[in-house]
Protein backbone atom coordinates (compact mmCIF):
# COMPACT_ATOMS: atom_id res chain seq x y z
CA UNK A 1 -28.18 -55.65 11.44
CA UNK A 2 -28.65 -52.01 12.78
CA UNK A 3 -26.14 -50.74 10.09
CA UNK A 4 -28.29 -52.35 7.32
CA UNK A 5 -31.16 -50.60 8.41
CA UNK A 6 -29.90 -47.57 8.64
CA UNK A 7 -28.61 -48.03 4.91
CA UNK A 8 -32.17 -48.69 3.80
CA UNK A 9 -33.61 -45.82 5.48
CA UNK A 10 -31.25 -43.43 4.10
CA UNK A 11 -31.61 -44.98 0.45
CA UNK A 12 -35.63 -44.80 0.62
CA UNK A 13 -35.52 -41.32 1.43
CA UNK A 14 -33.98 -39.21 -1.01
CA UNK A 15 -36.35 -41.45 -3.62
CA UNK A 16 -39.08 -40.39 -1.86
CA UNK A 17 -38.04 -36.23 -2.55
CA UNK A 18 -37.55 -37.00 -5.67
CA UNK A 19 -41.32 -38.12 -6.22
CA UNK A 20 -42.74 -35.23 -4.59
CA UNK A 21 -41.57 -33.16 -6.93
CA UNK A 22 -42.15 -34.83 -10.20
CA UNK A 23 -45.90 -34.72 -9.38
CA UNK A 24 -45.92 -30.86 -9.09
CA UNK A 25 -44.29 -30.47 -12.59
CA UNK A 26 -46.45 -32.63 -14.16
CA UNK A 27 -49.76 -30.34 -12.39
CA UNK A 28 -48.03 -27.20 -13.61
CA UNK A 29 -47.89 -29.15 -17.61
CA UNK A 30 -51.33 -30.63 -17.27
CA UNK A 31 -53.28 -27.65 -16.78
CA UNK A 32 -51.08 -25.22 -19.37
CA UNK A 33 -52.91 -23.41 -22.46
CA UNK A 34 -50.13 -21.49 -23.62
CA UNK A 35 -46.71 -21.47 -23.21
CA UNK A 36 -44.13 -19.18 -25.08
CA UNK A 37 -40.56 -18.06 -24.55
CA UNK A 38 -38.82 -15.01 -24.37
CA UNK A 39 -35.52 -13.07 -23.68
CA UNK A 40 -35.82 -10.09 -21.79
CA UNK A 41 -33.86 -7.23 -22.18
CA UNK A 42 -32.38 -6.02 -18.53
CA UNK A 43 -30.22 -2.82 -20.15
CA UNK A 44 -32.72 -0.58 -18.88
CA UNK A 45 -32.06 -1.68 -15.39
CA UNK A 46 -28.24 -0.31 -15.42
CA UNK A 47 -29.36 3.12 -15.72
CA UNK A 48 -31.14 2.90 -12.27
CA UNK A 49 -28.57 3.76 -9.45
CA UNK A 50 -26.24 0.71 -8.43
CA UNK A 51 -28.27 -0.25 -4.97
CA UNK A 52 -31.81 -0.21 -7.24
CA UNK A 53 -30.85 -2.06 -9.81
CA UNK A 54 -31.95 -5.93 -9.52
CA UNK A 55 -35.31 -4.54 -8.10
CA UNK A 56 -35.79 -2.64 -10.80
CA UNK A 57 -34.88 -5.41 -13.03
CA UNK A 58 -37.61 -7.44 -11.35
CA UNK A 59 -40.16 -4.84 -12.34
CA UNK A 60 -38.82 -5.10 -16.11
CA UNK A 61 -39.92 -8.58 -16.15
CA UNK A 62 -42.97 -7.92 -14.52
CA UNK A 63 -44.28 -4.90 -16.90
CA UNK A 64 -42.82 -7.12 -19.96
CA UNK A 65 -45.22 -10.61 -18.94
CA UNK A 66 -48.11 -7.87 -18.65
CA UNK A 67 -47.74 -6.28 -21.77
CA UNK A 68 -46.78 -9.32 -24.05
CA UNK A 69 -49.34 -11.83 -21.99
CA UNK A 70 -51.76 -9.89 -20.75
CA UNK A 71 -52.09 -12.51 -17.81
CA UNK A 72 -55.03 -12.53 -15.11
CA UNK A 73 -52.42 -13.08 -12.33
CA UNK A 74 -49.02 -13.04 -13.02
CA UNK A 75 -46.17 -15.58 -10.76
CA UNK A 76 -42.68 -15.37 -11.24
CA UNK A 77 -40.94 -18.39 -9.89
CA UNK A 78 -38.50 -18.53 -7.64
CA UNK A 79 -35.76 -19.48 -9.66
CA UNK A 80 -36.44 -16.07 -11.86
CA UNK A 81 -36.10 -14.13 -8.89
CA UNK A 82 -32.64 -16.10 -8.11
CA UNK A 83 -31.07 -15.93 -11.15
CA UNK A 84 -31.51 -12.02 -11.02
CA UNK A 85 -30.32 -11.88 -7.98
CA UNK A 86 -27.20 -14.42 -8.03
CA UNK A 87 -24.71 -11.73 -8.46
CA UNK A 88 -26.42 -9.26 -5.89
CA UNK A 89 -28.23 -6.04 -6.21
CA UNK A 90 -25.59 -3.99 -7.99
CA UNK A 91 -25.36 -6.76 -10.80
CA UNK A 92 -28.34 -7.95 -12.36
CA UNK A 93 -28.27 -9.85 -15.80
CA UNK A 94 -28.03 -7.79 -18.99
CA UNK A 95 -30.92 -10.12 -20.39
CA UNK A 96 -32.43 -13.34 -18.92
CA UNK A 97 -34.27 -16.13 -21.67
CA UNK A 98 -37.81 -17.23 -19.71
CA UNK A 99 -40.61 -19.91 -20.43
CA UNK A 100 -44.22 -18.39 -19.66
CA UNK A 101 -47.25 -20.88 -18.97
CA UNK A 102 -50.86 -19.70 -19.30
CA UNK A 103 -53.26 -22.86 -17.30
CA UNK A 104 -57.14 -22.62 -17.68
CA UNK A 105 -57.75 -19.36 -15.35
CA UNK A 106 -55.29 -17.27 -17.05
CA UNK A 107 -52.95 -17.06 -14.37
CA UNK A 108 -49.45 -16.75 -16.28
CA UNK A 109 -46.22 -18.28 -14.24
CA UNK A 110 -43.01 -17.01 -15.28
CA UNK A 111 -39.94 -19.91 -15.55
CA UNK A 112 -36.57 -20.15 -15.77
CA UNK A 113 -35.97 -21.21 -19.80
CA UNK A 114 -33.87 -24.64 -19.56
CA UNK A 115 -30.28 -24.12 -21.25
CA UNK A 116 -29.96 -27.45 -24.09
């Protein structure tokens, strides 16, 4: 009896992680005006020196959202950040593809484009 409910809590759990996040996706889609994509080009980053390079490809994609968006607020997510920084600081993507969402106070937040 005290395996079986150690089963159940284990099984009820991972369900309940799963709902948590559903219900901040669906926030983030309710309350978008625009949303566009684009692939950013990272070349310029290479000709920084090899330790600046993954920052500076940060600030690419920062300077590109403000001058193709002209956002209020801009918010790259996290898994931006990560995917620029996967293969360290020396090696940053040559170009990255990104989905950017305006909501109703024209903050702009900068996503990871889904691969089909």
């Amino acid at each position: 009896m005290v395996k079986n409910k150690i089963n159940e809590e284990l099984e009820e759990e991972p369900e309940e992680e799963l709902e948590k996040e559903e219900p901040k996706e669906r926030e983030l889609e309710e309350g978008v005006v625009e949303e566009r994509f684009y692939t950013i080009p990272l070349r310029r980053a290479w000709i920084a020196p090899v330790k600046k390079r993954s920052p500076r490809a940060i600030k690419i994609i920062k300077t590109f959202m403000n001058k193709h968006m002209k956002p209020e607020e801009l918010v790259l997510d996290t898994e931006v950040n990560e995917e620029v920084w996967r293969r360290g600081i020396e090696k940053p993507p040559r170009k990255i593809r990104v989905r950017a969402a305006r909501d109703t106070e024209g903050v702009v937040t900068v996503f990871l484009a889904k691969e089909d």
